[in-house]
N, C-alpha and C. Protein backbone atom coordinates (compact mmCIF):
# COMPACT_ATOMS: atom_id res chain seq x y z
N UNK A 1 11.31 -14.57 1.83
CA UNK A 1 10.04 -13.87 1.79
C UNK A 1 8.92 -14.89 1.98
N UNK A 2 8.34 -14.74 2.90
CA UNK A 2 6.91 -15.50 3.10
C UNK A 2 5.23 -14.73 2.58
N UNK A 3 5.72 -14.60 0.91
CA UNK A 3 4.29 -14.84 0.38
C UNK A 3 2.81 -14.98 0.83
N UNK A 4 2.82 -16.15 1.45
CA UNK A 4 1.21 -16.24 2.01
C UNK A 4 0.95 -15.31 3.43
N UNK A 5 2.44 -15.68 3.94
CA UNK A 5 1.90 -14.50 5.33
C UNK A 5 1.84 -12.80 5.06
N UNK A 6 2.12 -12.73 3.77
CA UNK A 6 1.86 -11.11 3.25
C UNK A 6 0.44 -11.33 2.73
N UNK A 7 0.03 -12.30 1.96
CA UNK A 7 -1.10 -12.14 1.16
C UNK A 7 -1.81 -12.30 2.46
N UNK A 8 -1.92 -12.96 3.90
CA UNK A 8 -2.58 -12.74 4.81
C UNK A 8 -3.07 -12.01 5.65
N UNK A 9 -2.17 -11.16 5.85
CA UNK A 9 -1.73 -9.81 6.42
C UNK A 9 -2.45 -9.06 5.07
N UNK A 10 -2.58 -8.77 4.42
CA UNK A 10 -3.18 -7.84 3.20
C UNK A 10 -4.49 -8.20 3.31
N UNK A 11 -4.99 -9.26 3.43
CA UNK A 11 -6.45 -10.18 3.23
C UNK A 11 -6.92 -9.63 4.73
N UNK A 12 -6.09 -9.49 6.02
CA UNK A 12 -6.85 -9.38 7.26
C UNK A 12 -7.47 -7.94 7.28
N UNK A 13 -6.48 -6.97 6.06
CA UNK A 13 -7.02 -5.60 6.72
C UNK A 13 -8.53 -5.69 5.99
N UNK A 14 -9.04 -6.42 5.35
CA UNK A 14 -10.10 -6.17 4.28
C UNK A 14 -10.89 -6.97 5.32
N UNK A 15 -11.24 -7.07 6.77
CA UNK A 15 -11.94 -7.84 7.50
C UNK A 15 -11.96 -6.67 8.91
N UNK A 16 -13.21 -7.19 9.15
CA UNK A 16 -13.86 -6.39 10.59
C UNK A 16 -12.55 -6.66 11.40
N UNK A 17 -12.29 -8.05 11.95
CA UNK A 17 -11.32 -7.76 12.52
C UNK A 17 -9.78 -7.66 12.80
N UNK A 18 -9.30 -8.00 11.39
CA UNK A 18 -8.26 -7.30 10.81
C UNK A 18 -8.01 -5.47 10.98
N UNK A 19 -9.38 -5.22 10.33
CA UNK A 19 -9.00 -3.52 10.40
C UNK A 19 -8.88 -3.36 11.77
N UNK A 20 -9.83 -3.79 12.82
CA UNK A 20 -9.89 -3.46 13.98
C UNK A 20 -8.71 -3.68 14.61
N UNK A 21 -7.79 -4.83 14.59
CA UNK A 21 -6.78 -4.53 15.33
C UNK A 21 -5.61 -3.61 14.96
N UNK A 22 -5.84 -3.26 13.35
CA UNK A 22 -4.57 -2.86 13.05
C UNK A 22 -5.37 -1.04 13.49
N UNK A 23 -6.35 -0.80 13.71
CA UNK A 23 -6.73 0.53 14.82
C UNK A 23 -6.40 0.60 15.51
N UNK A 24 -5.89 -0.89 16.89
CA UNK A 24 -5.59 -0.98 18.17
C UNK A 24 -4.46 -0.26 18.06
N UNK A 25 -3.32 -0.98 16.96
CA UNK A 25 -1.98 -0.91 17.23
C UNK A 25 -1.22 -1.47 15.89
N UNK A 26 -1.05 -0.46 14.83
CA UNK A 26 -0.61 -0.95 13.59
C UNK A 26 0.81 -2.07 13.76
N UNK A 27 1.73 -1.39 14.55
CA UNK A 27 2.79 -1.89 14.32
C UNK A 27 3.36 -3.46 15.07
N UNK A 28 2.08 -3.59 15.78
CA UNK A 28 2.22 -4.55 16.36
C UNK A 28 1.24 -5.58 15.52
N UNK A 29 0.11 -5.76 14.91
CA UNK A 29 -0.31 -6.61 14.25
C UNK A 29 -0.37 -6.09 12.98
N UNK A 30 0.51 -5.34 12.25
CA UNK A 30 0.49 -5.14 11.00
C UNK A 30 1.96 -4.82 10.10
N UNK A 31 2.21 -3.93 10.79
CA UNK A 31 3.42 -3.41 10.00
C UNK A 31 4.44 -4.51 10.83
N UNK A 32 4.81 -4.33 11.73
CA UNK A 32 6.02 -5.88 11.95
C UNK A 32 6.10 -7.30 11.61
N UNK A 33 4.71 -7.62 11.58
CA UNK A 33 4.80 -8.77 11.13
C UNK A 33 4.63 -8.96 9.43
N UNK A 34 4.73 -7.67 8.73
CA UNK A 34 4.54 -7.55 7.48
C UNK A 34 6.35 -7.26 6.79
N UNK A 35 6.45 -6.65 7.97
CA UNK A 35 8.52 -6.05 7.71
C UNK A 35 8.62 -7.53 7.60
N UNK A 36 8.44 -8.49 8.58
CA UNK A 36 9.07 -9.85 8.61
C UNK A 36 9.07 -10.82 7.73
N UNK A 37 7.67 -10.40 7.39
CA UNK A 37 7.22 -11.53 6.12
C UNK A 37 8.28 -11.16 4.62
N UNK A 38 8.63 -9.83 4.93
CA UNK A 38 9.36 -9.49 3.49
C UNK A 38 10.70 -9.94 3.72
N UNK A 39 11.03 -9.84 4.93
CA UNK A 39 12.26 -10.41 4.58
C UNK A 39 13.43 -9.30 4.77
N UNK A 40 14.60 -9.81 4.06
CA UNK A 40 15.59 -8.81 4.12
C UNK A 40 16.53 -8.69 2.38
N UNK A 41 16.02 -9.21 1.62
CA UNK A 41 16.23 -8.96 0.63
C UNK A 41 15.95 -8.06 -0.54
N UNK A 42 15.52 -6.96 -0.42
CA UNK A 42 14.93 -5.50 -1.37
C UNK A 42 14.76 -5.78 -2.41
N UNK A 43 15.47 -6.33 -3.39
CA UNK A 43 15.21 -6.54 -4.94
C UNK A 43 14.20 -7.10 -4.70
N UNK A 44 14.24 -8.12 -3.99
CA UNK A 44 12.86 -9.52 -4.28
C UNK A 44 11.84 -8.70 -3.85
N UNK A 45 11.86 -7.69 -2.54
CA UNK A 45 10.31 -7.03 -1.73
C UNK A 45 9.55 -5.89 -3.25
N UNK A 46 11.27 -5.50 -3.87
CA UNK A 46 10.45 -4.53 -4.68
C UNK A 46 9.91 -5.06 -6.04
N UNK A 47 10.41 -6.24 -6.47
CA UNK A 47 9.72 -6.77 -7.48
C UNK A 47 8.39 -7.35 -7.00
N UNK A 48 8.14 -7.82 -5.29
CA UNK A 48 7.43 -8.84 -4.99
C UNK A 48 5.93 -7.36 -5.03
N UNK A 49 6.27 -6.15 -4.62
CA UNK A 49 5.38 -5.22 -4.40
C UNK A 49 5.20 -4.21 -5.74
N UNK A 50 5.73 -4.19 -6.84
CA UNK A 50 5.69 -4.33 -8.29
C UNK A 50 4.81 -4.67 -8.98
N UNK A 51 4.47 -6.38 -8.40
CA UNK A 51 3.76 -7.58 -9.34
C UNK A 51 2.61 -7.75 -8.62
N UNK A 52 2.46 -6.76 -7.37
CA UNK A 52 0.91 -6.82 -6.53
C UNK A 52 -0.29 -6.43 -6.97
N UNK A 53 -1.46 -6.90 -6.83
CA UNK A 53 -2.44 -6.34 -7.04
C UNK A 53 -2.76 -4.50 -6.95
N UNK A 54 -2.56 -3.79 -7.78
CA UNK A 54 -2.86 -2.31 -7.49
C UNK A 54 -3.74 -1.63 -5.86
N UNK A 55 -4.53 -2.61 -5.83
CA UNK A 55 -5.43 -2.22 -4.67
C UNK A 55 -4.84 -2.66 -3.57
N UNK A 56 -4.05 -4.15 -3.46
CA UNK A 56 -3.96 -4.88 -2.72
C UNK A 56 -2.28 -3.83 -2.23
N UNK A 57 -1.70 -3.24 -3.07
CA UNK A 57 -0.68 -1.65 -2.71
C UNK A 57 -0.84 -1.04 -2.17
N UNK A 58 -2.10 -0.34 -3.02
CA UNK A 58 -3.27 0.78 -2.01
C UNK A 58 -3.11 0.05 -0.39
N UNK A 59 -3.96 -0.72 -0.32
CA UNK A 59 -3.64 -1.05 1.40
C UNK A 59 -2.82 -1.06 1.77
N UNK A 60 -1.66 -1.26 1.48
CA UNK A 60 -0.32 -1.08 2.67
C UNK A 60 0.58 -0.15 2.26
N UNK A 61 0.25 0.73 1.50
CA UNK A 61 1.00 1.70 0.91
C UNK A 61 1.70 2.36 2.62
N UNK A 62 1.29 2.81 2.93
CA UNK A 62 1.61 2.89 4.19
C UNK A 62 3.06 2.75 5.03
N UNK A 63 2.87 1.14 4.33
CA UNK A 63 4.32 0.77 4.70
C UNK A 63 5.56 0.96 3.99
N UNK A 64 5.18 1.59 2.85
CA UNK A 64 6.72 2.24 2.12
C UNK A 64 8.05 2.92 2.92
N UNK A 65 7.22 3.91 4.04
CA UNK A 65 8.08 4.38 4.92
C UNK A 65 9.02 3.56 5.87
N UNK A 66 8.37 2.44 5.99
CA UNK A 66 9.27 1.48 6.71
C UNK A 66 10.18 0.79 5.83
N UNK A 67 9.66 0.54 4.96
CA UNK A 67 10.46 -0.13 4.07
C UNK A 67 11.54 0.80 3.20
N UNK A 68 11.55 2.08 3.23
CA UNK A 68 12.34 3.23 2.62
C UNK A 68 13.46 2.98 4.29
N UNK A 69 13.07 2.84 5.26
CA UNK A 69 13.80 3.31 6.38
C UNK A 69 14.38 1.68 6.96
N UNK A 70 14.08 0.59 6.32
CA UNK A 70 15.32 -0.24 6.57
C UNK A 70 16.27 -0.82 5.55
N UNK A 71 16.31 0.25 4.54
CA UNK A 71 17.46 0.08 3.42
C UNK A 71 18.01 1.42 2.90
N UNK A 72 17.14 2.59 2.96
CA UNK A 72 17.62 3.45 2.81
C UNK A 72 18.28 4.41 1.62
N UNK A 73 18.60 3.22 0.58
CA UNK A 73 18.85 4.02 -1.03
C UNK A 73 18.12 4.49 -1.85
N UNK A 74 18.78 5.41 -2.80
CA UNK A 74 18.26 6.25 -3.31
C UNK A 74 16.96 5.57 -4.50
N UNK A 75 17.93 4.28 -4.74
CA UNK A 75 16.93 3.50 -5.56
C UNK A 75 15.72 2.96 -5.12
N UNK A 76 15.70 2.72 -3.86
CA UNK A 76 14.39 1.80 -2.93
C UNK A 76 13.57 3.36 -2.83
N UNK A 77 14.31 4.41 -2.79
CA UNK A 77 13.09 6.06 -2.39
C UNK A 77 12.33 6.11 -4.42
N UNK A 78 13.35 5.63 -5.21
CA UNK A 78 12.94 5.96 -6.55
C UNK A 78 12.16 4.85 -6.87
N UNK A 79 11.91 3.57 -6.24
CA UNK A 79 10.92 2.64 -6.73
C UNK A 79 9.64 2.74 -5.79
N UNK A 80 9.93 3.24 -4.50
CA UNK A 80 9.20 3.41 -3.85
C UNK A 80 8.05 4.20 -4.53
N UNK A 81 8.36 5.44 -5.28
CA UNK A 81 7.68 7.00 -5.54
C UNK A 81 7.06 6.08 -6.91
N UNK A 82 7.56 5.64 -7.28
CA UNK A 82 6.96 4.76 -8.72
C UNK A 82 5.77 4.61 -8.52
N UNK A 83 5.80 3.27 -7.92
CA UNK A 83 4.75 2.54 -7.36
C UNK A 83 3.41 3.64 -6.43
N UNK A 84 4.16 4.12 -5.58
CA UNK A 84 2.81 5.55 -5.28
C UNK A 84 2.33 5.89 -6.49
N UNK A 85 3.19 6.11 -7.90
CA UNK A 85 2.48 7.09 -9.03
C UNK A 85 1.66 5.81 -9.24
N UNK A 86 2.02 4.34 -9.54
CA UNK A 86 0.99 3.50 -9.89
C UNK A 86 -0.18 3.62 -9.04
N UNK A 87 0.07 3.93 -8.30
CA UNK A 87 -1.44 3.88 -7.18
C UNK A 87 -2.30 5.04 -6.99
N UNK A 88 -1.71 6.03 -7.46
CA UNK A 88 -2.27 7.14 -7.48
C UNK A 88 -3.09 6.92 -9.27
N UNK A 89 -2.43 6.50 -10.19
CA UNK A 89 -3.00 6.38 -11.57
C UNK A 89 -4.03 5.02 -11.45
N UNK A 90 -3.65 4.00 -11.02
CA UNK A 90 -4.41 2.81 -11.11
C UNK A 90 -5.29 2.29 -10.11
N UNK A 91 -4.97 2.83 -8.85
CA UNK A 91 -6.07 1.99 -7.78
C UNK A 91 -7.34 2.32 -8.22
N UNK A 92 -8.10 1.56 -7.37
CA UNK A 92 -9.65 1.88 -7.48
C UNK A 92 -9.94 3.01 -7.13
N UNK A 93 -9.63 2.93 -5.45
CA UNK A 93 -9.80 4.17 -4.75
C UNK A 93 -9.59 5.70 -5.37
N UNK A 94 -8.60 5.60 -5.74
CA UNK A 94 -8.10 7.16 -6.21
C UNK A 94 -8.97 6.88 -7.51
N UNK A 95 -9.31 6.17 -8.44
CA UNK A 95 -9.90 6.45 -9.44
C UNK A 95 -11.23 6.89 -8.97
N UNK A 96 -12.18 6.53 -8.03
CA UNK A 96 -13.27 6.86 -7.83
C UNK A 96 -13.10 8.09 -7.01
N UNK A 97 -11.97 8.53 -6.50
CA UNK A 97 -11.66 10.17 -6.28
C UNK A 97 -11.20 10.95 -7.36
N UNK A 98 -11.03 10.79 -8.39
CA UNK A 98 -10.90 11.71 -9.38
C UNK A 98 -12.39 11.62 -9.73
N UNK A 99 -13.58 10.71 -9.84
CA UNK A 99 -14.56 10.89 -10.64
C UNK A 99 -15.35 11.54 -9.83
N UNK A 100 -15.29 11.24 -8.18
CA UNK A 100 -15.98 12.65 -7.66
C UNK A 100 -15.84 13.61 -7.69
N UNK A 101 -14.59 14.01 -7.85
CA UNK A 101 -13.99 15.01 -7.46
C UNK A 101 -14.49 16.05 -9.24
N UNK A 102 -14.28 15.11 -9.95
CA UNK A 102 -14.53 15.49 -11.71
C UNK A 102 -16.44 16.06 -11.51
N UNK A 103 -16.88 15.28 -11.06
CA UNK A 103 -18.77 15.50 -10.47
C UNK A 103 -18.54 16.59 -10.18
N UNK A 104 -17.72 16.45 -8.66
CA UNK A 104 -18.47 18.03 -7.65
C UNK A 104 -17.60 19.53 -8.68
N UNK A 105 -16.87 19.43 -9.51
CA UNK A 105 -16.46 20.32 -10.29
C UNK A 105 -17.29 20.93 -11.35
N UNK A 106 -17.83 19.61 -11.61
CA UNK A 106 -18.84 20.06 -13.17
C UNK A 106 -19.81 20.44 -12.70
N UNK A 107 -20.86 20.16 -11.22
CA UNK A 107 -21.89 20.68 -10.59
C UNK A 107 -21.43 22.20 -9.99
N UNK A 108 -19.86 22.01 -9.87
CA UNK A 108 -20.14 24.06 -9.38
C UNK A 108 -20.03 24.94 -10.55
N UNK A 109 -19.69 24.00 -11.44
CA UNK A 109 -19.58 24.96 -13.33
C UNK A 109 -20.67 25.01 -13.53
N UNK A 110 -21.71 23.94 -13.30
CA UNK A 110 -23.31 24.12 -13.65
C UNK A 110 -24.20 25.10 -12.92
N UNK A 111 -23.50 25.28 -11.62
CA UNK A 111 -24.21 26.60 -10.85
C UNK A 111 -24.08 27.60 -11.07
């Protein structure tokens, strides 16, 4: 597993032109060279994506599907769905979508 070239690949999408290429063509500057960086060892990708920054998940959540589809067990689909629930409970993002979402509710109860 090459570590820094994941934390790089994670760091590029948070840049003008990081996002921009991975618009061009995800799988060519994002998701392949991200399959590669992990490697071929699953225990290590799923502890290594476990011990990640919540947000820094959020961004490549994405790639679960690839990573569900080059190992394939029932256990990699059950750690996979985990980690979505962590991201759905802990990211930023989704937290600041429940608090809008909590707003535009209490403003149509107030109408």
């Amino acid at each position: 597993m090459d570590t820094n070239r994941i934390e790089a690949l994670v760091e590029s999408l948070r840049t003008g032109d990081g996002w921009m290429l991975y618009e061009i063509d995800s799988d060519k500057y994002f998701v392949n060279p991200l399959m590669e960086a992990f490697g071929d060892d699953v225990d290590e990708i799923l502890v290594y994506l476990n011990e990640m920054d919540v947000d820094d998940l959020d961004e490549i959540e994405g790639i679960f599907e690839d990573i569900y589809g080059k190992f394939m067990t029932e256990e990699v689909w059950e750690a996979l769905e985990k980690l979505e629930e962590k991201i759905d409970r802990e990211s930023t993002r989704m937290k600041e979508f429940r608090k809008r979402e909590s707003e535009r509710k209490a403003g149509a109860l107030a109408e």
